[in-house]
C-alpha atoms as a PDB file:
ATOM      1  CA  UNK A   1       0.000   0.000   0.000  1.00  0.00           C
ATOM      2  CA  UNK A   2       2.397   2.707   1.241  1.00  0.00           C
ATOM      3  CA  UNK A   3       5.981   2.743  -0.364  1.00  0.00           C
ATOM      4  CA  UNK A   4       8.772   4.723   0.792  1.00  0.00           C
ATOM      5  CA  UNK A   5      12.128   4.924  -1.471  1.00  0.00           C
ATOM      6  CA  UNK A   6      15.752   6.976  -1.427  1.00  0.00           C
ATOM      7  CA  UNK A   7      13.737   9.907   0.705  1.00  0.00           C
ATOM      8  CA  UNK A   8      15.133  12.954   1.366  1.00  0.00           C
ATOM      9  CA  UNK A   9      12.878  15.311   4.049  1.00  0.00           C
ATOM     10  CA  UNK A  10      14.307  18.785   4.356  1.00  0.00           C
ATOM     11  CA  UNK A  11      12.673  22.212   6.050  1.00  0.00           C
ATOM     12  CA  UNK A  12      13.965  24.923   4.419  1.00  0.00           C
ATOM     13  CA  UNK A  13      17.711  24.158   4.159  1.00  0.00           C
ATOM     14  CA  UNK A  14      17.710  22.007   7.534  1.00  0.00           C
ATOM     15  CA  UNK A  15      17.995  18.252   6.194  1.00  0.00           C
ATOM     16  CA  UNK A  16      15.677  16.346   8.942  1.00  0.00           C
ATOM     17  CA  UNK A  17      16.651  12.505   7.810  1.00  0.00           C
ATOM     18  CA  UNK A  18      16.900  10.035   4.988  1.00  0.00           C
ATOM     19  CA  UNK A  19      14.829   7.006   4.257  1.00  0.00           C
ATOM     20  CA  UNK A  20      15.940   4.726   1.755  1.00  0.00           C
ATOM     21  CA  UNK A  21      13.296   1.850   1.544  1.00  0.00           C
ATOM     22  CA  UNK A  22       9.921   1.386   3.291  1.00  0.00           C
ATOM     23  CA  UNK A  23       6.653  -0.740   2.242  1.00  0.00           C
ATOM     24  CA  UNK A  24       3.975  -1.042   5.028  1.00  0.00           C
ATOM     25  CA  UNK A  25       0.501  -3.179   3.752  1.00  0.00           C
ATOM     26  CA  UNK A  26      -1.039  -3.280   7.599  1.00  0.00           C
ATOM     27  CA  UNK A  27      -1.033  -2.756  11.118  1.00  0.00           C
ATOM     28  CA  UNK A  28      -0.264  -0.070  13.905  1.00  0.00           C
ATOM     29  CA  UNK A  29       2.903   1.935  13.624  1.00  0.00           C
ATOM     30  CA  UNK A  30       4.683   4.743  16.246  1.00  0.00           C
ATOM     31  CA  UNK A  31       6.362   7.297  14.712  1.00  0.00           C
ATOM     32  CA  UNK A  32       8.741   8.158  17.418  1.00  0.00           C
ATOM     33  CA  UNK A  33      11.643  11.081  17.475  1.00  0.00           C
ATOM     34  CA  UNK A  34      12.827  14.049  18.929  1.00  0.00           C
ATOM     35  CA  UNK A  35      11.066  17.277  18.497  1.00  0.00           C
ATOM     36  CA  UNK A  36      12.028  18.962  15.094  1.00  0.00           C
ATOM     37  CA  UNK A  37      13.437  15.800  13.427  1.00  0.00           C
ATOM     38  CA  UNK A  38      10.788  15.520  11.283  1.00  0.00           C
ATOM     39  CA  UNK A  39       7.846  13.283  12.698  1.00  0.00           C
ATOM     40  CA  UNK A  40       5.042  16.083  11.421  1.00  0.00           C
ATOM     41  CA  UNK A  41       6.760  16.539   7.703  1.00  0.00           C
ATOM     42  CA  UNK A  42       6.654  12.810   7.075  1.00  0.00           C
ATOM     43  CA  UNK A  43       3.174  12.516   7.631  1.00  0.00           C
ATOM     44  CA  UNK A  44       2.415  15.604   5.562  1.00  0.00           C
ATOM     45  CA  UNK A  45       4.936  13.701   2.759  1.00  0.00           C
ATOM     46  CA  UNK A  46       2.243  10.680   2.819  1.00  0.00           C
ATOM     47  CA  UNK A  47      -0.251  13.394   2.592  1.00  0.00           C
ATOM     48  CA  UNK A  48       1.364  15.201  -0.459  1.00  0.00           C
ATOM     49  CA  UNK A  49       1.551  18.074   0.840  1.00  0.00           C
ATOM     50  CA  UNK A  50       5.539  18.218   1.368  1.00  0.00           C
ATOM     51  CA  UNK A  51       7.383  17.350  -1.547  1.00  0.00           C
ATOM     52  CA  UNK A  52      10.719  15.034  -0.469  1.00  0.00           C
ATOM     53  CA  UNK A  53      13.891  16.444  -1.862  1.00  0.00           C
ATOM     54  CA  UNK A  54      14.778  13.439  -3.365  1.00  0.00           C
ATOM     55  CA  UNK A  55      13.161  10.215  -4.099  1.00  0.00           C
ATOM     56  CA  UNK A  56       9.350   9.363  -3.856  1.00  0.00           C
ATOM     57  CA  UNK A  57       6.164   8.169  -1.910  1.00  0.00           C
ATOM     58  CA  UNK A  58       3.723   5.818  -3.349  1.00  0.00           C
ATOM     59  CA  UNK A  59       0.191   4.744  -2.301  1.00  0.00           C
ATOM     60  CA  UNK A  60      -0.504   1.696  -4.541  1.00  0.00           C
ATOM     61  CA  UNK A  61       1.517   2.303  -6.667  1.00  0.00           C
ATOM     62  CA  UNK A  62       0.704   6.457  -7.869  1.00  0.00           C
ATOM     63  CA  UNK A  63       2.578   9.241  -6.599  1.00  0.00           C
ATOM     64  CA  UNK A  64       0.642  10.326  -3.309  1.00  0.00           C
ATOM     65  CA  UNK A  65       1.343  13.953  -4.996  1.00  0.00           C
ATOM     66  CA  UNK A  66      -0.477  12.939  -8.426  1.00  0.00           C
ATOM     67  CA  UNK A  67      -3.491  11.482  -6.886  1.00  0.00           C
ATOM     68  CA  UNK A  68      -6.169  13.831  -6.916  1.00  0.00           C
ATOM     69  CA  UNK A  69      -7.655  15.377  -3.374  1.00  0.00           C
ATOM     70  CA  UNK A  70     -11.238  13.928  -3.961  1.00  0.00           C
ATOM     71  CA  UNK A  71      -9.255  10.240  -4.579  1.00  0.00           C
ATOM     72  CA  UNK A  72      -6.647  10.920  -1.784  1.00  0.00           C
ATOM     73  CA  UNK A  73      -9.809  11.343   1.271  1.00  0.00           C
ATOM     74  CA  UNK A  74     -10.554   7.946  -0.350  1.00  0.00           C
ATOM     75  CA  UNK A  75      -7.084   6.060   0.748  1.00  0.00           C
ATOM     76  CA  UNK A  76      -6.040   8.451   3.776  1.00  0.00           C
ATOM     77  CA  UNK A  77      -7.780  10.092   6.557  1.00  0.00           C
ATOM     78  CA  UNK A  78      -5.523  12.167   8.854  1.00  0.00           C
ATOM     79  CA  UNK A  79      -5.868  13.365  12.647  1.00  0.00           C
ATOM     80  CA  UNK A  80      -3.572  16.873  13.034  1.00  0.00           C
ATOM     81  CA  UNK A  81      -2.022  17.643  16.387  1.00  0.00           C
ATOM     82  CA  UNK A  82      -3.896  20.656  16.837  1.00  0.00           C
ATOM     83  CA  UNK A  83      -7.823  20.588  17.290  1.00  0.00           C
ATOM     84  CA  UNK A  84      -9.796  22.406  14.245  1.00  0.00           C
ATOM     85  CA  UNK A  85     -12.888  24.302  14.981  1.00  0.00           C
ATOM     86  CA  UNK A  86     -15.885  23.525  14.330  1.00  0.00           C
ATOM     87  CA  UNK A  87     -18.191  26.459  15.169  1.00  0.00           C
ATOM     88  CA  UNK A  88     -22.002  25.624  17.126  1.00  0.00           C
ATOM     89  CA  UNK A  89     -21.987  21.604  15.547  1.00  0.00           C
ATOM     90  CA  UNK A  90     -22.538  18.793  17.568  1.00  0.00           C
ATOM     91  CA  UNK A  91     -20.102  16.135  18.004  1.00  0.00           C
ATOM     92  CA  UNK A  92     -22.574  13.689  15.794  1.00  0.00           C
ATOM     93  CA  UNK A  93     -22.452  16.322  13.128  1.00  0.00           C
ATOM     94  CA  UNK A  94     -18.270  16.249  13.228  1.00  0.00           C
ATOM     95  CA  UNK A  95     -18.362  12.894  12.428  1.00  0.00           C
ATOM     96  CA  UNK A  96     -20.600  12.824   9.602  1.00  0.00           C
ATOM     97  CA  UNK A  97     -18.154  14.687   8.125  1.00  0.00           C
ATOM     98  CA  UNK A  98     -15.876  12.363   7.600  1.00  0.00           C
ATOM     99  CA  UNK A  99     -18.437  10.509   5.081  1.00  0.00           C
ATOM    100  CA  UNK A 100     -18.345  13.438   2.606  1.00  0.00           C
ATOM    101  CA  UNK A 101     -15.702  11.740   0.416  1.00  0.00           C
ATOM    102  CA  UNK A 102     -18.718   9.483  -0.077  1.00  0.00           C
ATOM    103  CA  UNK A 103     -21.949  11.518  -0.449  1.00  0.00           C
ATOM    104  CA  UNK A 104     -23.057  13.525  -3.395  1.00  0.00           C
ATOM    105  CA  UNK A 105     -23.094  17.434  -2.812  1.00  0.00           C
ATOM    106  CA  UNK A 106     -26.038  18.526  -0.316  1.00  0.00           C
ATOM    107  CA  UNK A 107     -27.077  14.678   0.134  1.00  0.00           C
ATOM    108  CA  UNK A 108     -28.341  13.876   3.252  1.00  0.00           C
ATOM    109  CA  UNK A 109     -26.555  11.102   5.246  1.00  0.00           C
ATOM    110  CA  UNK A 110     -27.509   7.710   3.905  1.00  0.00           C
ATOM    111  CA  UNK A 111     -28.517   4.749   6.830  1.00  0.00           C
ATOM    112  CA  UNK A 112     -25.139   3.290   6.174  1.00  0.00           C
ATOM    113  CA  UNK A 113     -23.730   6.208   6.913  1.00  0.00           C
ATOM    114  CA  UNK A 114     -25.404   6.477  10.671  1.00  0.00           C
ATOM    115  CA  UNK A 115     -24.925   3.150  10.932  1.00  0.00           C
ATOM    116  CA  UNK A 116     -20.907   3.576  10.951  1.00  0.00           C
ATOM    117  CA  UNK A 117     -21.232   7.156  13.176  1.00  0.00           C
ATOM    118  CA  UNK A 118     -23.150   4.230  15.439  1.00  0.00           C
ATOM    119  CA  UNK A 119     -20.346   1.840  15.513  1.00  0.00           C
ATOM    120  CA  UNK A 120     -17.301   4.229  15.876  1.00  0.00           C
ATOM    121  CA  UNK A 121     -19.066   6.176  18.719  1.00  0.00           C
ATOM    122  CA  UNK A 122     -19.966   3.033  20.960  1.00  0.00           C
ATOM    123  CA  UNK A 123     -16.028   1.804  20.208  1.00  0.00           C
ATOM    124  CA  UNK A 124     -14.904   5.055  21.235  1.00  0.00           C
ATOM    125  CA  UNK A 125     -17.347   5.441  24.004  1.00  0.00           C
ATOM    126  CA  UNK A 126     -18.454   8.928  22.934  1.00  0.00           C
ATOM    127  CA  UNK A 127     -22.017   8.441  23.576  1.00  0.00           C
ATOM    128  CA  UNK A 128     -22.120  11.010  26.800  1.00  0.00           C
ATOM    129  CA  UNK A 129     -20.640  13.344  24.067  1.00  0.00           C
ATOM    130  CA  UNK A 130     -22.623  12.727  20.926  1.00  0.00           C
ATOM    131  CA  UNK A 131     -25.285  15.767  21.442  1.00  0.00           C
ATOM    132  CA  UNK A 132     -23.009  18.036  22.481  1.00  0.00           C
ATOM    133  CA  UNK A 133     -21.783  21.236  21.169  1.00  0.00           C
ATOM    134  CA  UNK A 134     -17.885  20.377  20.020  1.00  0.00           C
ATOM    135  CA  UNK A 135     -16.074  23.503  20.801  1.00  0.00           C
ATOM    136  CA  UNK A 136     -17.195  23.761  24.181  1.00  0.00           C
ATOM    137  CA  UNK A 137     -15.194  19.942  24.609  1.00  0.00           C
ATOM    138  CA  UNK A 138     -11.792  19.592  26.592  1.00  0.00           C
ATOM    139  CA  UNK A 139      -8.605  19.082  24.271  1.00  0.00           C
ATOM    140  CA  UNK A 140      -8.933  15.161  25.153  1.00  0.00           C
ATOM    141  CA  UNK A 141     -12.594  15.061  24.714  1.00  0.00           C
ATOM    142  CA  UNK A 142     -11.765  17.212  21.144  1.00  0.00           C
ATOM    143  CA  UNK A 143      -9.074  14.748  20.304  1.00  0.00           C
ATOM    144  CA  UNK A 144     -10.718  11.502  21.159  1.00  0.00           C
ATOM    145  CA  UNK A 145     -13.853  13.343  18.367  1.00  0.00           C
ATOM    146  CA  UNK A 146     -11.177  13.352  15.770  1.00  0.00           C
ATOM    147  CA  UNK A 147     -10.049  10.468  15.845  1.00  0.00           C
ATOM    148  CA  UNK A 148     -13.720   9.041  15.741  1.00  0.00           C
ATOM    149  CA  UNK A 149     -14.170  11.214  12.610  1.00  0.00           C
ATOM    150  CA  UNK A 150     -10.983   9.680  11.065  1.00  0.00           C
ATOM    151  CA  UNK A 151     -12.440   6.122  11.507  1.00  0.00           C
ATOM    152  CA  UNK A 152     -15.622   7.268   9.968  1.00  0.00           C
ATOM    153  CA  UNK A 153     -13.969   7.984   7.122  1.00  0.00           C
ATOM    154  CA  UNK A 154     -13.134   4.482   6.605  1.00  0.00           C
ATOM    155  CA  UNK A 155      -9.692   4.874   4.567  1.00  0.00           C
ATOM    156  CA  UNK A 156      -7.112   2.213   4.635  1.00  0.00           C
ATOM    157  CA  UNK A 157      -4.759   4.230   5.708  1.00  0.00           C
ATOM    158  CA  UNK A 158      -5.050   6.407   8.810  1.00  0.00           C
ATOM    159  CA  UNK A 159      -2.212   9.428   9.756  1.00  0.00           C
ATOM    160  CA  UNK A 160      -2.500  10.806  13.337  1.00  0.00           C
ATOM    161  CA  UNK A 161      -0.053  13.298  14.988  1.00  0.00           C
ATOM    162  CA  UNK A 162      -0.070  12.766  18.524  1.00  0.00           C
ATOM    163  CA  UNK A 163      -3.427  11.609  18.975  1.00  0.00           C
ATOM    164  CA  UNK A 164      -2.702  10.970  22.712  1.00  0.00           C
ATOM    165  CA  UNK A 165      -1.382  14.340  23.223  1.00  0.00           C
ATOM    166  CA  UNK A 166      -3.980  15.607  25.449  1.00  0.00           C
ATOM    167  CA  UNK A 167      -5.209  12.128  26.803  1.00  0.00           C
ATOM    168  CA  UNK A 168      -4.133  10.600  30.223  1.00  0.00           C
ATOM    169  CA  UNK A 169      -2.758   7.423  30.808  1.00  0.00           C
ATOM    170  CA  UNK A 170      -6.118   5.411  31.169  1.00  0.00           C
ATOM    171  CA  UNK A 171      -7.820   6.710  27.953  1.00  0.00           C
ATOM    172  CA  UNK A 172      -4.307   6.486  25.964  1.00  0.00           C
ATOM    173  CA  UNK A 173      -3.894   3.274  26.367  1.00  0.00           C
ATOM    174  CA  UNK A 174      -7.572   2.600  25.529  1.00  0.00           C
ATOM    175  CA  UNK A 175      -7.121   4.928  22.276  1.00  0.00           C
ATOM    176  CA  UNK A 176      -4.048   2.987  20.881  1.00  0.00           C
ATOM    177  CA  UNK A 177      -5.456  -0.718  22.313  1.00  0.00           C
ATOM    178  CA  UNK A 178      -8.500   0.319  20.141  1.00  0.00           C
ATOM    179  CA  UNK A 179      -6.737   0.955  17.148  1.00  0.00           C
ATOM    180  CA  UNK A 180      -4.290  -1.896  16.482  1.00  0.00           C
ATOM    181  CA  UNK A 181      -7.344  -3.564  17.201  1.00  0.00           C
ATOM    182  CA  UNK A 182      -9.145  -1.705  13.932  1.00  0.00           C
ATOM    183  CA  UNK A 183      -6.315  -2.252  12.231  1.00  0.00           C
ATOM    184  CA  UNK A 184      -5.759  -6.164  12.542  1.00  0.00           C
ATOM    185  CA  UNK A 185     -10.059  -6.692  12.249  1.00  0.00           C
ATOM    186  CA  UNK A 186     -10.260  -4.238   9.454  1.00  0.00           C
ATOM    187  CA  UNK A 187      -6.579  -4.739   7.755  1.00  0.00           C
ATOM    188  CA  UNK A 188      -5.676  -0.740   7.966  1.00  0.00           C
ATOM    189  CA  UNK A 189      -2.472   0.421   7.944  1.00  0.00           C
ATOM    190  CA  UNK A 190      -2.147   2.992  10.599  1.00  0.00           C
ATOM    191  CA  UNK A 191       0.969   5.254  11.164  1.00  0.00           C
ATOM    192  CA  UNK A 192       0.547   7.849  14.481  1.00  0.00           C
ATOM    193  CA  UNK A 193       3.518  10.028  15.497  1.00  0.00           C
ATOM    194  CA  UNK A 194       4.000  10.051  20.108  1.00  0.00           C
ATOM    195  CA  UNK A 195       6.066  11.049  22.581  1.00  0.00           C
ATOM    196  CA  UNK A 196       4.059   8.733  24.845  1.00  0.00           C
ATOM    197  CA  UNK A 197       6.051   5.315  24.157  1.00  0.00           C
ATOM    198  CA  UNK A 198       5.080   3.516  27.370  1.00  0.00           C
ATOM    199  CA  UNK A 199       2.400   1.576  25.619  1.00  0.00           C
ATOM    200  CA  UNK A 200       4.696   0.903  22.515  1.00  0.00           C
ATOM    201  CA  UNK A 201       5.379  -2.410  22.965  1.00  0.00           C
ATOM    202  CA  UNK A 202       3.052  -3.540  24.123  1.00  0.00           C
ATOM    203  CA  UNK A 203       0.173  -2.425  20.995  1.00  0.00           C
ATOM    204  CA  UNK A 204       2.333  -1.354  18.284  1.00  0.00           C
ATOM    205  CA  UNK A 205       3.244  -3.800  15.365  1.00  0.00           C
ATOM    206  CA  UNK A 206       6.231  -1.419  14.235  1.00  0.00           C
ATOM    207  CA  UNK A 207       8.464   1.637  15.588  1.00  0.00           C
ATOM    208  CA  UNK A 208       9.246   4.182  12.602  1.00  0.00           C
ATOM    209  CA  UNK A 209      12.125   5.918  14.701  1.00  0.00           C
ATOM    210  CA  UNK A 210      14.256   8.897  13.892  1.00  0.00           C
ATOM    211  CA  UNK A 211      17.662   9.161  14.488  1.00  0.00           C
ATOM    212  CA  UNK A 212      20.756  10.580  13.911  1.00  0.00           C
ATOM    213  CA  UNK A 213      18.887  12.313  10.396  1.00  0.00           C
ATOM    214  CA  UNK A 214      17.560   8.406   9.454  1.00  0.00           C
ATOM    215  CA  UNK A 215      14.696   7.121   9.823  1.00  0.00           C
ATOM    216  CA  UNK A 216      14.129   3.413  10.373  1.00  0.00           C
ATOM    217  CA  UNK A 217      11.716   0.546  10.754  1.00  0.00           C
ATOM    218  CA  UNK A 218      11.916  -1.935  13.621  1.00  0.00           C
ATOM    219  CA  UNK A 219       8.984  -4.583  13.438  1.00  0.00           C
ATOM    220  CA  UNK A 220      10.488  -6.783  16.417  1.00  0.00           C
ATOM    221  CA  UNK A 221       8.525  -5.635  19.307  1.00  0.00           C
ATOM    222  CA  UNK A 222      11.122  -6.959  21.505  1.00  0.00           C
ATOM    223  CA  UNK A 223      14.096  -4.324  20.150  1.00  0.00           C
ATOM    224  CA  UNK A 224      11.582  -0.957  20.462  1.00  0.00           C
ATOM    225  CA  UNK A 225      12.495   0.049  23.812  1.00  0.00           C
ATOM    226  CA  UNK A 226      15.973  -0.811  23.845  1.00  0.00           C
ATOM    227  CA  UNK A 227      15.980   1.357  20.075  1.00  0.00           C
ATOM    228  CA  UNK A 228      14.172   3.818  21.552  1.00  0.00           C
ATOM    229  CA  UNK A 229      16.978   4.062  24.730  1.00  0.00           C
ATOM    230  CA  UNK A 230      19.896   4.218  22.299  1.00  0.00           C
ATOM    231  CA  UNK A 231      17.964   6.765  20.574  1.00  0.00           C
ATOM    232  CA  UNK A 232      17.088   9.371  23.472  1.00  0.00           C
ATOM    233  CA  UNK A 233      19.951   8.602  25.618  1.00  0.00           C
ATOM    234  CA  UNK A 234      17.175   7.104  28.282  1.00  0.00           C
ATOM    235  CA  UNK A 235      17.553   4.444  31.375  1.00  0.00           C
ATOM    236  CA  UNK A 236      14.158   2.249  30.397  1.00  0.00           C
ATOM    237  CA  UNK A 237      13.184  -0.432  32.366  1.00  0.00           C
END
């Protein structure tokens, strides 16, 4: 599905890290590295909205920066660090949203469509939240609505930047428990970029770390922490 090769990532004139092969089909990847080495600008690459330096990104085998943006909310749905706003709408009417890659202009939602809000809001437990007004939620309760909105989207491939961020420990774990679990039942690939790598291990099917301007991929869960120790100079139990 997603193909990496001979990447280049730059900001400006800062060189943030090299790639040279990657090909991910499945499963729940962290995206783990220090701040400013790049974690954000590799899941905008995916998106097609930074162009690499050198080298290219494929989704299936196209250029993710030839595929067209109506295609593109198709194959990805994406979760940004920051919440967007959302003015007077309900939470229920946030998530709709993420079926408009599917709907005609000014259709109404279809019974399918409900019937997936249904699903994703009793696996996310959002039902205390569903008739409430969205911009009056806390950052977690905002975050936990995005995510929701991502999986109503229902692309097979799902980018999140720290979609934990604002989450404690309980409902983090919960959050990335849920989705390796939509991601082995639904066969999704699903890359999210953390700081939080205490639960790493123990959910994740792959580490994308960067380091040292590379950036690698280490699918042996047993290696992660002791890669991710080298990596931040950290004493990890």
């Amino acid at each position: 599905m997603l193909a990496c090769k001979n990447i280049t990532l730059t900001a400006g004139k800062k060189r943030l890290f090299e790639l040279d092969e990657l090909s991910l089909t499945r499963g729940l990847y962290a995206l783990v590295g220090r701040n400013g080495t790049g974690k954000s600008t590799f899941l905008n690459a995916i998106l097609g909205e930074v162009i690499p330096q050198k080298g290219e990104i494929t989704l299936d085998g196209r250029k993710v920066n030839e595929i067209t943006t109506a295609e593109l909310a198709k194959k990805i749905s994406v979760v940004r660090s920051r919440s967007q706003l959302f003015g007077d709408h309900k939470v229920q009417d946030v998530l709709l949203l993420g079926r408009l890659p599917y709907q005609r202009i000014l259709a109404k939602p279809s019974r399918e469509d409900l019937k997936i809000v249904e699903k994703v809001v009793k696996d996310l437990e959002l039902e205390v939240l569903i008739q409430r007004t969205y911009n009056i939620l806390s950052d977690g309760e905002k975050q936990l609505v995005m995510v929701g909105r991502a999986m109503v989207q229902d692309t097979p491939l799902i980018l999140l930047d720290e979609p934990a961020a604002f989450l404690d420990l309980v409902n983090r774990t919960e959050l990335i428990k849920h989705l390796h679990q939509l991601s082995q039942e639904n066969d999704k690939l699903i890359i999210f970029s953390t700081h939080h790598i205490e639960i790493i291990d123990r959910y994740c099917d792959g580490l994308l770390l960067i380091d040292q301007n590379k950036l690698k991929c280490i699918e042996e869960q047993t290696f992660f922490m002791n890669e991710i120790k080298q990596a931040f100079g950290l004493n990890i139990g």
